[in-house]
Protein backbone atom coordinates (compact mmCIF):
# COMPACT_ATOMS: atom_id res chain seq x y z
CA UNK A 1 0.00 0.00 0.00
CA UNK A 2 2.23 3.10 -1.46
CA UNK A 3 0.07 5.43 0.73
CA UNK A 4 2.31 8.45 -0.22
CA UNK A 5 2.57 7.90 -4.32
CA UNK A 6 -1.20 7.67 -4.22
CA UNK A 7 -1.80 10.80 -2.31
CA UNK A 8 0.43 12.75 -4.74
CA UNK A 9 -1.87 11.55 -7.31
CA UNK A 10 -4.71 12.79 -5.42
CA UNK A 11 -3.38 16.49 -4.65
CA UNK A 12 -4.65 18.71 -7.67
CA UNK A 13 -7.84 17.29 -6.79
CA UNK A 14 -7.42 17.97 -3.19
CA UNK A 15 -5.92 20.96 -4.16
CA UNK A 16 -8.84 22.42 -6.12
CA UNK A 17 -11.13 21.40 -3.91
CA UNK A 18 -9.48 23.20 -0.74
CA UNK A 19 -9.08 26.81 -2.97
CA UNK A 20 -13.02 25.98 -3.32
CA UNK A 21 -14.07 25.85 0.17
CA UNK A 22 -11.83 28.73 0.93
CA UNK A 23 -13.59 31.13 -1.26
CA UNK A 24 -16.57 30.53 0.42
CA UNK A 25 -16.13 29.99 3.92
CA UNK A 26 -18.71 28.94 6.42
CA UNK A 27 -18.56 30.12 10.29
CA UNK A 28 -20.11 28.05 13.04
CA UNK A 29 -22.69 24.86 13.26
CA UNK A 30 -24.44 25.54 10.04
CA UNK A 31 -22.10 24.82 7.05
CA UNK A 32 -24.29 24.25 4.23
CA UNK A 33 -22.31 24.50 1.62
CA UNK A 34 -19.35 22.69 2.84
CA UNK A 35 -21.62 20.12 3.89
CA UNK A 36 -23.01 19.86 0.17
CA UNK A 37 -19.13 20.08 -1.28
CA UNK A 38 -18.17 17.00 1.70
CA UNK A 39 -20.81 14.99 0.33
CA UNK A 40 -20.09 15.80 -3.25
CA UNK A 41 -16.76 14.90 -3.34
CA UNK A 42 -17.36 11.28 -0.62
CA UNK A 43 -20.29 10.73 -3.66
CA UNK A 44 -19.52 6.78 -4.98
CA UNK A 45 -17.37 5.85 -2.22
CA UNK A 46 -17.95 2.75 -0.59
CA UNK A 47 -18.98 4.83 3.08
CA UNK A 48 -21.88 4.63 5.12
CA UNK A 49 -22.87 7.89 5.16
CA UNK A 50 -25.08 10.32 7.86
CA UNK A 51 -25.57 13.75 8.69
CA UNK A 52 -25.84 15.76 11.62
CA UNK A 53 -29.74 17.08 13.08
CA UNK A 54 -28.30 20.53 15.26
CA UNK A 55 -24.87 20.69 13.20
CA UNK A 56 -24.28 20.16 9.59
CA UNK A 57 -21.79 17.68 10.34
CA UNK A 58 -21.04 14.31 8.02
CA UNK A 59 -20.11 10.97 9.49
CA UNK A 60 -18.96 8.51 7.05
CA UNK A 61 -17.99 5.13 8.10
CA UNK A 62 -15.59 2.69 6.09
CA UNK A 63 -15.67 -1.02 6.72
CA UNK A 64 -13.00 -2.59 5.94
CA UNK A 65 -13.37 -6.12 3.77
CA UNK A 66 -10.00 -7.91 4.43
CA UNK A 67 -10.80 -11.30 6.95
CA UNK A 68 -10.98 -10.07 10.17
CA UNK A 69 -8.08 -11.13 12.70
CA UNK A 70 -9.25 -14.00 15.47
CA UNK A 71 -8.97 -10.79 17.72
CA UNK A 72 -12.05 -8.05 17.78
CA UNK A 73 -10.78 -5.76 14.43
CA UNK A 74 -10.34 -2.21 15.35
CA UNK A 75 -12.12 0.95 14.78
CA UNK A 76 -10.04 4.31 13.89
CA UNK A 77 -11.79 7.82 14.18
CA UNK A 78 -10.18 10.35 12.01
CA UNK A 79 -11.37 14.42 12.50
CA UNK A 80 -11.00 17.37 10.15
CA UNK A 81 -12.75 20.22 10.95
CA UNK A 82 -14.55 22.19 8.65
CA UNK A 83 -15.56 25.64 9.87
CA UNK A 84 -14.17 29.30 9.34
CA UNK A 85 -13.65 32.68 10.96
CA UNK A 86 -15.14 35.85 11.35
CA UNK A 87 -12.10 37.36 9.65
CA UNK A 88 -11.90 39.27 6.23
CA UNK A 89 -9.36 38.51 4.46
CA UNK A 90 -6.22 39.76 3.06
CA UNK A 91 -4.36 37.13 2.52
CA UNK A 92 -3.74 38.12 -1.18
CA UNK A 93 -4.63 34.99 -2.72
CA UNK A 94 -5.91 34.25 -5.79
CA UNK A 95 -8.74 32.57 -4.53
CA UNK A 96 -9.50 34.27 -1.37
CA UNK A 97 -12.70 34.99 0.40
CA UNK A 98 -14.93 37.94 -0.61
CA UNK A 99 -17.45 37.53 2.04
CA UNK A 100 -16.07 38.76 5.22
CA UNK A 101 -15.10 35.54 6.88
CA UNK A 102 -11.90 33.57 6.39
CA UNK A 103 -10.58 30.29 6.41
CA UNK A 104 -7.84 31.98 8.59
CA UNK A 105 -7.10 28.83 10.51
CA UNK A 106 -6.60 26.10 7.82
CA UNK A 107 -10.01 24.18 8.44
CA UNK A 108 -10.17 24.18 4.30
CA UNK A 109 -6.75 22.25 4.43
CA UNK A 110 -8.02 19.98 6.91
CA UNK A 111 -11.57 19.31 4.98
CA UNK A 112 -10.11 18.15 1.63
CA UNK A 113 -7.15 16.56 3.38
CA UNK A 114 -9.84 13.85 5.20
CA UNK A 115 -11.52 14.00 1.88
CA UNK A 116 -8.12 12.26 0.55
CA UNK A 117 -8.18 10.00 3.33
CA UNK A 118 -10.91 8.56 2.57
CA UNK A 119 -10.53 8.41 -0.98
CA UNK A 120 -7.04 6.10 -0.08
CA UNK A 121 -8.27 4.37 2.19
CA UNK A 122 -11.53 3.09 0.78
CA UNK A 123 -9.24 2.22 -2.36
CA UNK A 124 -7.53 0.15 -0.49
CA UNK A 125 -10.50 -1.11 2.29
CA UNK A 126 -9.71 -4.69 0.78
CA UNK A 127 -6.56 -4.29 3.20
CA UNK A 128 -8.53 -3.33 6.19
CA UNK A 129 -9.62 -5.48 8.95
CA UNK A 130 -11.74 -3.14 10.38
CA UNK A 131 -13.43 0.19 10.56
CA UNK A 132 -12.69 3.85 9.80
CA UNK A 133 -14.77 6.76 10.87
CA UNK A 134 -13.96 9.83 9.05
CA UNK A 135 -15.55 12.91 11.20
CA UNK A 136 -16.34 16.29 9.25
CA UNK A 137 -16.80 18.59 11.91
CA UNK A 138 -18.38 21.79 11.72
CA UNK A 139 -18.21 24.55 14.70
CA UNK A 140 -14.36 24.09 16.13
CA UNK A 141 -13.95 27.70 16.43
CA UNK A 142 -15.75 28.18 19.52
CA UNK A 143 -18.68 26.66 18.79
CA UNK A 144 -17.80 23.18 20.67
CA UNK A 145 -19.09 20.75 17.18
CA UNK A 146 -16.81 17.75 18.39
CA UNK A 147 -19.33 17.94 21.59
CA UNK A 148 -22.10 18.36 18.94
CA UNK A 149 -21.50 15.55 17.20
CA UNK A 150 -20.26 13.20 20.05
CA UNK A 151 -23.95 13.49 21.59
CA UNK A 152 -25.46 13.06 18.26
CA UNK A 153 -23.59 9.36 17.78
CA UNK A 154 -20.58 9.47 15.94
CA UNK A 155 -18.11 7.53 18.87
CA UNK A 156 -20.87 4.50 18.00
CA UNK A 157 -21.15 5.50 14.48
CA UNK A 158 -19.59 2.23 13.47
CA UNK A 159 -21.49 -0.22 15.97
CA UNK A 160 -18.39 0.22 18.36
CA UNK A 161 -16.65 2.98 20.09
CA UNK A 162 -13.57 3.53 18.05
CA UNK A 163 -10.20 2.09 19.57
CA UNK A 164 -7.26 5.19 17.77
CA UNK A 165 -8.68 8.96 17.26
CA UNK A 166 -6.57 11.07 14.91
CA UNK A 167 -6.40 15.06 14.18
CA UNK A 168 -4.34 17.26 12.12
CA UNK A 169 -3.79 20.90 12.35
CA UNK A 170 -1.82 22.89 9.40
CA UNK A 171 0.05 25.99 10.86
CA UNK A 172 1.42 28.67 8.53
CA UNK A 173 4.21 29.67 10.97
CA UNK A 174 7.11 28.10 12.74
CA UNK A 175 7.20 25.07 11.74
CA UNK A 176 9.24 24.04 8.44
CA UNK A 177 6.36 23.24 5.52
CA UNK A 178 5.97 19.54 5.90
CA UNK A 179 7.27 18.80 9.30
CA UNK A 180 4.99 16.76 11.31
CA UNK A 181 4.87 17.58 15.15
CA UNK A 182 3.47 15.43 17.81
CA UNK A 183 4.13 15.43 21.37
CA UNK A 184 2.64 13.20 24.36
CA UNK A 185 0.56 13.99 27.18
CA UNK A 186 -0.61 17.38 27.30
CA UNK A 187 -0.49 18.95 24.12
CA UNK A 188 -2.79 22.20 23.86
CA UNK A 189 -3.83 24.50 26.59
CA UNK A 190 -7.74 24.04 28.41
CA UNK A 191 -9.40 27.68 27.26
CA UNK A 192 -11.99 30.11 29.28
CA UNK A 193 -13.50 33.10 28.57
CA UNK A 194 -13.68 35.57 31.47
CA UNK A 195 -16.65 37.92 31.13
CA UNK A 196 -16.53 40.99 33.69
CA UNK A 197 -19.29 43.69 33.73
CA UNK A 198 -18.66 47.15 35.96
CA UNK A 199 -21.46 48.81 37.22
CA UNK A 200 -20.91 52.50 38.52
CA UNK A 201 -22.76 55.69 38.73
CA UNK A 202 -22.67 57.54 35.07
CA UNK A 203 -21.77 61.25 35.04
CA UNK A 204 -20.69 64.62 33.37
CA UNK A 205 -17.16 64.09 31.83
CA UNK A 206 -15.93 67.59 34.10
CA UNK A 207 -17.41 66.51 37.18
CA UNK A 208 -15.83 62.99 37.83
CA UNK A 209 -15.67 63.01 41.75
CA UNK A 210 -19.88 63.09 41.32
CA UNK A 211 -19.92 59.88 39.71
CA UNK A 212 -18.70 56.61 40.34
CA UNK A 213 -16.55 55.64 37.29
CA UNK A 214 -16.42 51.88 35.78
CA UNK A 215 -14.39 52.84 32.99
CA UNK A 216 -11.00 53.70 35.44
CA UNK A 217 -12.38 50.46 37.45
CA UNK A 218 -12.07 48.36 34.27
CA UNK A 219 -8.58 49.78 33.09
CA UNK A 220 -7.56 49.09 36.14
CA UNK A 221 -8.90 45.51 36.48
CA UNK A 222 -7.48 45.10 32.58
CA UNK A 223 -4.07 46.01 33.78
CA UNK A 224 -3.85 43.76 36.88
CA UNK A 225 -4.78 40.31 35.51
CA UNK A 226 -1.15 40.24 34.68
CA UNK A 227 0.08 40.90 38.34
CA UNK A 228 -2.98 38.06 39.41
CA UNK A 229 -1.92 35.58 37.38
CA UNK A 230 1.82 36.24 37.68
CA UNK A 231 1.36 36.57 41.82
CA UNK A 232 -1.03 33.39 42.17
CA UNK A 233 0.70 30.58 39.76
CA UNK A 234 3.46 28.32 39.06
CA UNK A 235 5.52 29.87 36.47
CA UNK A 236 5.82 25.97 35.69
CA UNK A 237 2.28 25.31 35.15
CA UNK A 238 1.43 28.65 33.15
CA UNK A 239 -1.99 30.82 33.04
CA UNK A 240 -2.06 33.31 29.88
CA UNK A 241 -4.44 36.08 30.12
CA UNK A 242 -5.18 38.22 26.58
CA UNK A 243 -8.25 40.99 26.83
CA UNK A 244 -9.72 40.98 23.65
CA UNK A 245 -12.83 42.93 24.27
CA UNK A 246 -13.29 46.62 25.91
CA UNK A 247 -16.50 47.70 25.86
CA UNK A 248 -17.69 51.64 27.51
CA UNK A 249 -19.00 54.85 26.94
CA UNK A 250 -21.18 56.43 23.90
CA UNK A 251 -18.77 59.99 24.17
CA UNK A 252 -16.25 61.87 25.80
CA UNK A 253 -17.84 63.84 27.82
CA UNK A 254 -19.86 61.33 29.21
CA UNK A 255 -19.24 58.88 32.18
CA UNK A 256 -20.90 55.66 31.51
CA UNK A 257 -22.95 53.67 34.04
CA UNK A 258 -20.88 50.60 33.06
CA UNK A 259 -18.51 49.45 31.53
CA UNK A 260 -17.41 45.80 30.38
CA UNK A 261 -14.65 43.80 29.20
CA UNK A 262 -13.87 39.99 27.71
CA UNK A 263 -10.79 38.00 28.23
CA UNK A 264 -9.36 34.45 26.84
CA UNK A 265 -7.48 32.64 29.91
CA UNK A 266 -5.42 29.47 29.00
CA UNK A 267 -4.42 27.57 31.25
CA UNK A 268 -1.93 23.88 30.83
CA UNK A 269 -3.08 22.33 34.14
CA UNK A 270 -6.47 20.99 33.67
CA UNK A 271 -7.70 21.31 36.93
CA UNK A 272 -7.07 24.87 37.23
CA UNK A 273 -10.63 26.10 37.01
CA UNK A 274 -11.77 26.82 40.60
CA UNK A 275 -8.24 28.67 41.05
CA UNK A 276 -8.73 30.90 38.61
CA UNK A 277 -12.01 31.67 39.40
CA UNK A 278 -11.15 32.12 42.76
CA UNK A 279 -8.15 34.43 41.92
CA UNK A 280 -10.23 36.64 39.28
CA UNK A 281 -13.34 37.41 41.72
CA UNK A 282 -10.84 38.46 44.56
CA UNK A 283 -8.54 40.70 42.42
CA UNK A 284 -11.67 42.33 40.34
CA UNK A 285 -14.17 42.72 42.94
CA UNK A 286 -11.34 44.13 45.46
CA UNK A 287 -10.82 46.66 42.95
CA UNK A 288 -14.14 47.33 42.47
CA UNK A 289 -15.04 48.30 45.79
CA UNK A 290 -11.79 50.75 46.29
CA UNK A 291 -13.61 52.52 42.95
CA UNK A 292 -16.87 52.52 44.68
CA UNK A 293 -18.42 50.44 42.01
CA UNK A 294 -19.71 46.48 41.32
CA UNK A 295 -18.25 44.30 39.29
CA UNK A 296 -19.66 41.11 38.14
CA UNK A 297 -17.34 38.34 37.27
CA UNK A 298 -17.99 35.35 35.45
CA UNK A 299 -15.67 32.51 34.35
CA UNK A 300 -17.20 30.26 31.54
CA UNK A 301 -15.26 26.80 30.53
CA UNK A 302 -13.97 26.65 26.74
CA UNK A 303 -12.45 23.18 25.67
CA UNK A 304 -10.23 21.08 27.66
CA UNK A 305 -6.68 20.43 27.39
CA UNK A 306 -6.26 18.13 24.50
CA UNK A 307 -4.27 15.58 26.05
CA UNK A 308 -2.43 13.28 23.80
CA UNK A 309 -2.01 8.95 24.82
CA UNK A 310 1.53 8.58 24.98
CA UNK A 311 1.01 5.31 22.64
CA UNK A 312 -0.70 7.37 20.45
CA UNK A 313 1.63 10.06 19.87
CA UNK A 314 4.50 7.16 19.11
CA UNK A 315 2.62 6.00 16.55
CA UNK A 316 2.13 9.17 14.84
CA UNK A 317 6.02 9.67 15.37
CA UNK A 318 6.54 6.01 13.73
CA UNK A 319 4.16 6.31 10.01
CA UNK A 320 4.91 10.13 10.15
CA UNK A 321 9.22 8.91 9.78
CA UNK A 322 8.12 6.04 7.85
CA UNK A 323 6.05 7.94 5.06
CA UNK A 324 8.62 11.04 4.87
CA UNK A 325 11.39 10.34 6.51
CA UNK A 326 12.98 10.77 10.03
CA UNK A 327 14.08 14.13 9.68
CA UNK A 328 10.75 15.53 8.81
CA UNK A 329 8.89 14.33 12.35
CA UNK A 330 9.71 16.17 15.58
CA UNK A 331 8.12 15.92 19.23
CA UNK A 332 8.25 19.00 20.67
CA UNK A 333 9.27 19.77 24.34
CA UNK A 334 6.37 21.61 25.73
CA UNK A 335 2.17 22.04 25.04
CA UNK A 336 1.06 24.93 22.62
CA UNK A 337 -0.87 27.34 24.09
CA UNK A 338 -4.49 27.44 21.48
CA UNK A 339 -6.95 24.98 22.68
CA UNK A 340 -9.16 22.55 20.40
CA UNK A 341 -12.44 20.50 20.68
CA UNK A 342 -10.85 17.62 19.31
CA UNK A 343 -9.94 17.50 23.24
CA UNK A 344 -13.54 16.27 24.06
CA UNK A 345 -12.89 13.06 21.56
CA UNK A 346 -9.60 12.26 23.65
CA UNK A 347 -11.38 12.50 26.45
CA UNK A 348 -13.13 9.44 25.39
CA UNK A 349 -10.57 7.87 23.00
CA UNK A 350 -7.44 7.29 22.90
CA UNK A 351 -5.28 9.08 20.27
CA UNK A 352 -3.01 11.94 19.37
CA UNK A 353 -3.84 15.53 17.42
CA UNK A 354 -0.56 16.29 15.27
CA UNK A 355 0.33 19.56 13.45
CA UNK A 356 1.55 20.39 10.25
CA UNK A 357 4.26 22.42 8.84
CA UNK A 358 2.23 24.53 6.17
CA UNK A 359 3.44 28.09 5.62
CA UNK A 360 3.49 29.60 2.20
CA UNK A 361 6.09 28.77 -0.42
CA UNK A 362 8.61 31.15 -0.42
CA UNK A 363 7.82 32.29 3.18
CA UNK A 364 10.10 32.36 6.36
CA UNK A 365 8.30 30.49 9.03
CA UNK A 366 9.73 32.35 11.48
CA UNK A 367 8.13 35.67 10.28
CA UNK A 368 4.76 33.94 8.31
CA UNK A 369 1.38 35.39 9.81
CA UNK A 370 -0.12 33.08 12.45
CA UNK A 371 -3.15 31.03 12.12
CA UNK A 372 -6.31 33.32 12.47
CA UNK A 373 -4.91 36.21 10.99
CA UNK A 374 -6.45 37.82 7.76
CA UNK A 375 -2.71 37.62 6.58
CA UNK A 376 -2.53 33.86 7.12
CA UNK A 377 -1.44 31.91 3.61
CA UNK A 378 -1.18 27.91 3.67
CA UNK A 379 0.47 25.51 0.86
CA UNK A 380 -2.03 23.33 -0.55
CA UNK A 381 0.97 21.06 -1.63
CA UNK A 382 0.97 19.77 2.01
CA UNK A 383 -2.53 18.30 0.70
CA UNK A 384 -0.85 15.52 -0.09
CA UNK A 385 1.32 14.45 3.24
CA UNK A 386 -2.00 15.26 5.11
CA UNK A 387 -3.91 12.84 3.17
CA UNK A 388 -1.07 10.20 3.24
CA UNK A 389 -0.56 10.58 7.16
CA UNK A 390 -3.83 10.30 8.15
CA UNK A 391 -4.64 7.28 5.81
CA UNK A 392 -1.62 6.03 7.40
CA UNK A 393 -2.55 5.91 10.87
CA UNK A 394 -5.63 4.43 10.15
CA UNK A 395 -3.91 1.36 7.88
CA UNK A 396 -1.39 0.63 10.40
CA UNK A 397 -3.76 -0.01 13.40
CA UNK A 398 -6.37 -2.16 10.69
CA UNK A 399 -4.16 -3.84 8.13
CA UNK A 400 -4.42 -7.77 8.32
């Protein structure tokens, strides 16, 4: 099974199909277009296939025809996400998006690189002594999909829980184009979103000592999340705290009667909720009261730390090597700090989620734009290695 020689047969296809989806991105749980385009493109494959009721997810299951081993066969889940960003564009490509949103973070990539997956592997399902779920998954960004789809069926999509999960993530910066990057154990950071509301006494912009101002309240609670999180953990076991919403006033003369504000935490240690929310209401409400004012803090759970089996990560290390090479597989030394929903499958399976060296020909890693910036360019050439890889780490865990 030349996994790799077939995939390279396979990329303009893939190729064409991921500058599709990426001129018309979809944000969120509804994805009707991609859906339509997923289906399109799985059309005449041997796959059991089923949709999703609150998500426009697919679930396509492979069975594999080779005689089964005197042991139970396996089952192998394989994940590419599907939905985009709130972003516009201005990435300068060719075929970018015109319609405000972006596939900023590579979900396009990760779409027609499953598509190729299954295309290999049902080509080759004579070889396979078991099953193959290939989840398209709508809603990663924020909208929690994986938990979507996990309580609409797909972990018993094939009659059995599957026994291997798999992910893939391109990134357009750092990593060399093609390098695969696994690591085990903890492997993304567990995400929150801290949601703080002021409530004051609004005034005339001249006469400040007659109100009670949230807006200094706030900058001052903006400002000191550093000093709480710095002051109350482990360097060791980092928090990261990033404001990305500031919300006051209608004018300048004008002292509001609140003001508001929105912050991502990340945190590696997965048990780190009730500390944090512990350390955030005593360092914002203690400022509040020196201001005279309220504040209302609320800490809501994102996704969990994706947390990689140790097994699994090997064997992504091991067909990674094997299909390109050693040189072009590295396990890095420490988590990354973006968090993922493919966190609530490994909860419940054992697996790995890998990344993907995919920055723009031509481009310097080291300086490329990030995933989820309008700037962000990928290389659809990686199509290819995706395709192979995760085809891979299905047929080594079902050949016969």
């Amino acid at each position: 099974m030349d996994l790799l020689d077939d995939a390279r047969a396979l990329l303009p296809d893939l190729a064409r199909l991921r500058e599709e989806l990426h001129r018309e991105p979809e944000v969120g749980l509804n994805l009707p277009r991609t859906q339509e385009r997923v289906l399109e493109e799985l059309s005449g494959l041997p796959l059991e296939i089923s949709t999703g009721v609150r998500t426009t997810s697919v679930t396509a299951v492979l069975r594999g025809t080779a005689r089964k081993r005197p042991a139970e066969p396996s089952t192998v889940l394989l994940r590419g996400d599907m939905d985009a960003l709130p972003v516009r564009e201005r990435s300068g490509e060719d075929f970018a998006s015109a319609n405000g949103s972006m596939h900023a973070c590579g979900h396009d990539l990760h779409t027609a690189g499953l598509v190729g997956a299954a295309r290999l592997l049902s080509a080759h399902r004579d070889r396979l002594s078991g099953d193959v779920v290939f989840m398209f998954q709508p809603g990663e960004e924020g909208h929690d999909g994986a938990r979507v789809m996990i309580e609409e069926g797909v972990l018993t999509a094939a009659g059995r829980r599957p026994d291997h999960a798999y992910a893939l993530h391109v990134v357009p910066h750092r990593l060399p184009s093609g390098l695969v990057s696994a690591r085990a154990g903890t492997t993304l950071f567990a995400s929150y979103t801290l949601e703080v509301v002021v409530r004051g006494t609004g005034g005339h912009g001249a006469t400040p000592h007659e109100a009670k101002d949230p807006v200094v309240a706030a900058a001052e609670m903006v400002s000191v999340l550093q000093t709480a999180v710095t002051r109350s953990f482990d360097v060791s076991s980092p928090v990261i705290v990033t404001v990305g919403v500031l919300r006051a006033g209608t004018a300048a003369n004008i002292i509001p009667d609140h003001a508001s504000f929105d912050a991502t935490v990340r945190a590696v240690d997965p048990d780190a909720e009730p500390r944090l929310r512990e350390v955030f209401t005593r360092y914002l409400t203690g400022i509040a009261a020196a201001h005279g004012v309220v504040a209302d803090v609320r800490l809501v759970p994102g996704y969990p730390a994706t947390v990689n089996d140790a097994g699994e990560a090997e064997h992504v290390g091991a067909v990674a090597q094997e299909l390109f090479g050693a040189e072009c597989f590295d396990a890095p030394s420490h988590p990354t700090q973006g968090s993922e929903d493919f966190s609530r499958v490994l909860q419940e399976v054992p697996g790995a989620l890998m990344f993907l060296g995919a920055h723009a020909p031509g481009a310097d890693p080291a300086a490329a734009a990030a995933n989820h910036s309008p700037l962000a360019r990928f290389d659809s050439a990686v199509l290819g290695r995706s395709a192979a890889l995760l085809a891979g780490l299905a047929a080594e865990r079902l050949c016969a």
